[in-house]
N, C-alpha and C. Protein backbone atom coordinates (compact mmCIF):
# COMPACT_ATOMS: atom_id res chain seq x y z
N UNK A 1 0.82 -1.18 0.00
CA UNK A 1 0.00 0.00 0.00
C UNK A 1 0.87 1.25 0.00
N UNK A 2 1.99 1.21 0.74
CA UNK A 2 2.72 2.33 0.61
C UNK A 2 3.39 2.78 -0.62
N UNK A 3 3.62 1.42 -1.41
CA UNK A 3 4.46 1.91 -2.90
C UNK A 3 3.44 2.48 -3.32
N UNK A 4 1.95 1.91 -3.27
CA UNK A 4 1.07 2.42 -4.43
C UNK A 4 0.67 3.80 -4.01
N UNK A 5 0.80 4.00 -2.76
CA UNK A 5 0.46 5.63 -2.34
C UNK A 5 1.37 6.66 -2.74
N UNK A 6 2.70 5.57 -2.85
CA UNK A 6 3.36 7.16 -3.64
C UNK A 6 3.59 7.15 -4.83
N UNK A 7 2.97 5.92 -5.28
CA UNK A 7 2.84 6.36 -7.16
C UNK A 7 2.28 7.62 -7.89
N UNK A 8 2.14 7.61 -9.08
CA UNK A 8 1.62 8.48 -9.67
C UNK A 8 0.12 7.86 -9.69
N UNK A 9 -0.24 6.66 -9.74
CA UNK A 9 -1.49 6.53 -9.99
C UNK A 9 -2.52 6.82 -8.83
N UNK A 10 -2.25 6.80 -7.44
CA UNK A 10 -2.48 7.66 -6.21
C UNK A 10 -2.81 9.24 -6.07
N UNK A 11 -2.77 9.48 -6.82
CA UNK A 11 -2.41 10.89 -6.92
C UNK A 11 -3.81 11.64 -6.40
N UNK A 12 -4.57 10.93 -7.04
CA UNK A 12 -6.51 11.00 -6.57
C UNK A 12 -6.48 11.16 -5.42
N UNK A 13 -6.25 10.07 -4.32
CA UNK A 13 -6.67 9.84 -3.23
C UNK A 13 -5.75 11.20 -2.20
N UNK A 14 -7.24 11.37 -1.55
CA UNK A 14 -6.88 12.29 -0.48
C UNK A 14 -7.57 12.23 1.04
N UNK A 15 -7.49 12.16 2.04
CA UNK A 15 -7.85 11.89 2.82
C UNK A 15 -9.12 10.62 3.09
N UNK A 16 -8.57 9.72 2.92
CA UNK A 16 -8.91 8.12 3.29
C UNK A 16 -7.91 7.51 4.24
N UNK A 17 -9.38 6.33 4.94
CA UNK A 17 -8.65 5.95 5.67
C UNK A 17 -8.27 4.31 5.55
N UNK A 18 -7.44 3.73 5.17
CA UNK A 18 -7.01 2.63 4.52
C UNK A 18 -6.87 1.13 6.05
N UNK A 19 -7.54 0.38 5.89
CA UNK A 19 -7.56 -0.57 6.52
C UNK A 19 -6.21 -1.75 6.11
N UNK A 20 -5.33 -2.20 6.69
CA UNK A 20 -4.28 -3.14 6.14
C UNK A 20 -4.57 -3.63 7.04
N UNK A 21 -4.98 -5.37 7.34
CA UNK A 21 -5.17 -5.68 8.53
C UNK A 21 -5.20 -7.72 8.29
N UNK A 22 -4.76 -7.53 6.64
CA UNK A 22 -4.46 -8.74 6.46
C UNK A 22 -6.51 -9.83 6.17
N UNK A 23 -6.76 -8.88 5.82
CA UNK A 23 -8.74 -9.49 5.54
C UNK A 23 -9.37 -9.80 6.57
N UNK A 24 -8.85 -9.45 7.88
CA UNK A 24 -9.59 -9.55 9.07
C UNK A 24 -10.63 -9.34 9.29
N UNK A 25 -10.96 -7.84 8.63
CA UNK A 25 -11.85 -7.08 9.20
C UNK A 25 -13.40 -6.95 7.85
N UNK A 26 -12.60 -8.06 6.63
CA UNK A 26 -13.93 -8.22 5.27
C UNK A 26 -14.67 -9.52 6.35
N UNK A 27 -13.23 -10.83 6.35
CA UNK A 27 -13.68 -11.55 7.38
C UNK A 27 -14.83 -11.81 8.48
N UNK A 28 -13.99 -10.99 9.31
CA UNK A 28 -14.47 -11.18 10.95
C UNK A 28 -14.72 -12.64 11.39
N UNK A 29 -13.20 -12.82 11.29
CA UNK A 29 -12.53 -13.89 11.60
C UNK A 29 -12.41 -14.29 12.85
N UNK A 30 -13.15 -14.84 14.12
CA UNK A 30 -12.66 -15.39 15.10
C UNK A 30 -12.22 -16.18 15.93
N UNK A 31 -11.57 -16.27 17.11
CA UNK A 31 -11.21 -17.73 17.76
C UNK A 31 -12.22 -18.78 17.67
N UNK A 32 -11.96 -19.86 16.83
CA UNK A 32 -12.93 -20.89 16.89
C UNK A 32 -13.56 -20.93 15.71
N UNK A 33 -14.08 -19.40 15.09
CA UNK A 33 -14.65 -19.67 13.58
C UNK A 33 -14.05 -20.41 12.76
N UNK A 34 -14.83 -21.02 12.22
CA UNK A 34 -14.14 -21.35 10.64
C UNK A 34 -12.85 -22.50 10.67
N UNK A 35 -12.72 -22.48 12.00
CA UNK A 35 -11.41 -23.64 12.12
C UNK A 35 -10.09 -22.97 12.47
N UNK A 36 -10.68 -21.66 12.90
CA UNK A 36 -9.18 -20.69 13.16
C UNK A 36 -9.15 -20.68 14.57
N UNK A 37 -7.81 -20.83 14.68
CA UNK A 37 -7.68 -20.57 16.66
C UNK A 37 -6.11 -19.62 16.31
N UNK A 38 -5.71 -18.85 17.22
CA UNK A 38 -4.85 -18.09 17.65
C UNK A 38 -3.34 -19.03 18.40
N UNK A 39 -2.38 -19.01 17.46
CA UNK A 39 -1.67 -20.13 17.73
C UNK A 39 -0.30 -19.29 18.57
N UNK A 40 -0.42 -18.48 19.62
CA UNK A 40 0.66 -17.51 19.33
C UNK A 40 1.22 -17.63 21.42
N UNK A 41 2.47 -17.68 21.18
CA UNK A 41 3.29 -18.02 22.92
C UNK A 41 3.67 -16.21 22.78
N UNK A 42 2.68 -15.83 24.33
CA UNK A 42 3.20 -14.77 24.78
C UNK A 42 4.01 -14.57 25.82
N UNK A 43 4.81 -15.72 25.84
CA UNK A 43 5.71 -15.95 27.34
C UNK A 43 6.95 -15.30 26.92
C-alpha cells in the first residue's frame, strides 16, 4: 500500500482511511470460527 500511495497513480486519493489488517476485518474472523484458533506463545 505504501508503494502504491506514492505512485503516480495515487495521486486521486486524499484523505482516506485505509484498513491493512491482512482481511480480518472483510472476514471477521474469530477464535474458533471457521477452524481458526490463535496459535501464538506470549511468554
Amino acid at each position: 500500500m505504501v508503494f502504491f500511495l506514492c505512485g503516480h497513480e495515487a495521486a486521486f486519493i486524499d484523505g482516506e482511511s485505509i484498513v491493512i489488517d491482512g482481511g480480518m476485518t472483510r472476514r471477521m474472523i474469530y477464535h474458533n470460527d471457521e477452524g481458526w484458533a490463535l496459535k501464538a506463545d506470549f511468554s
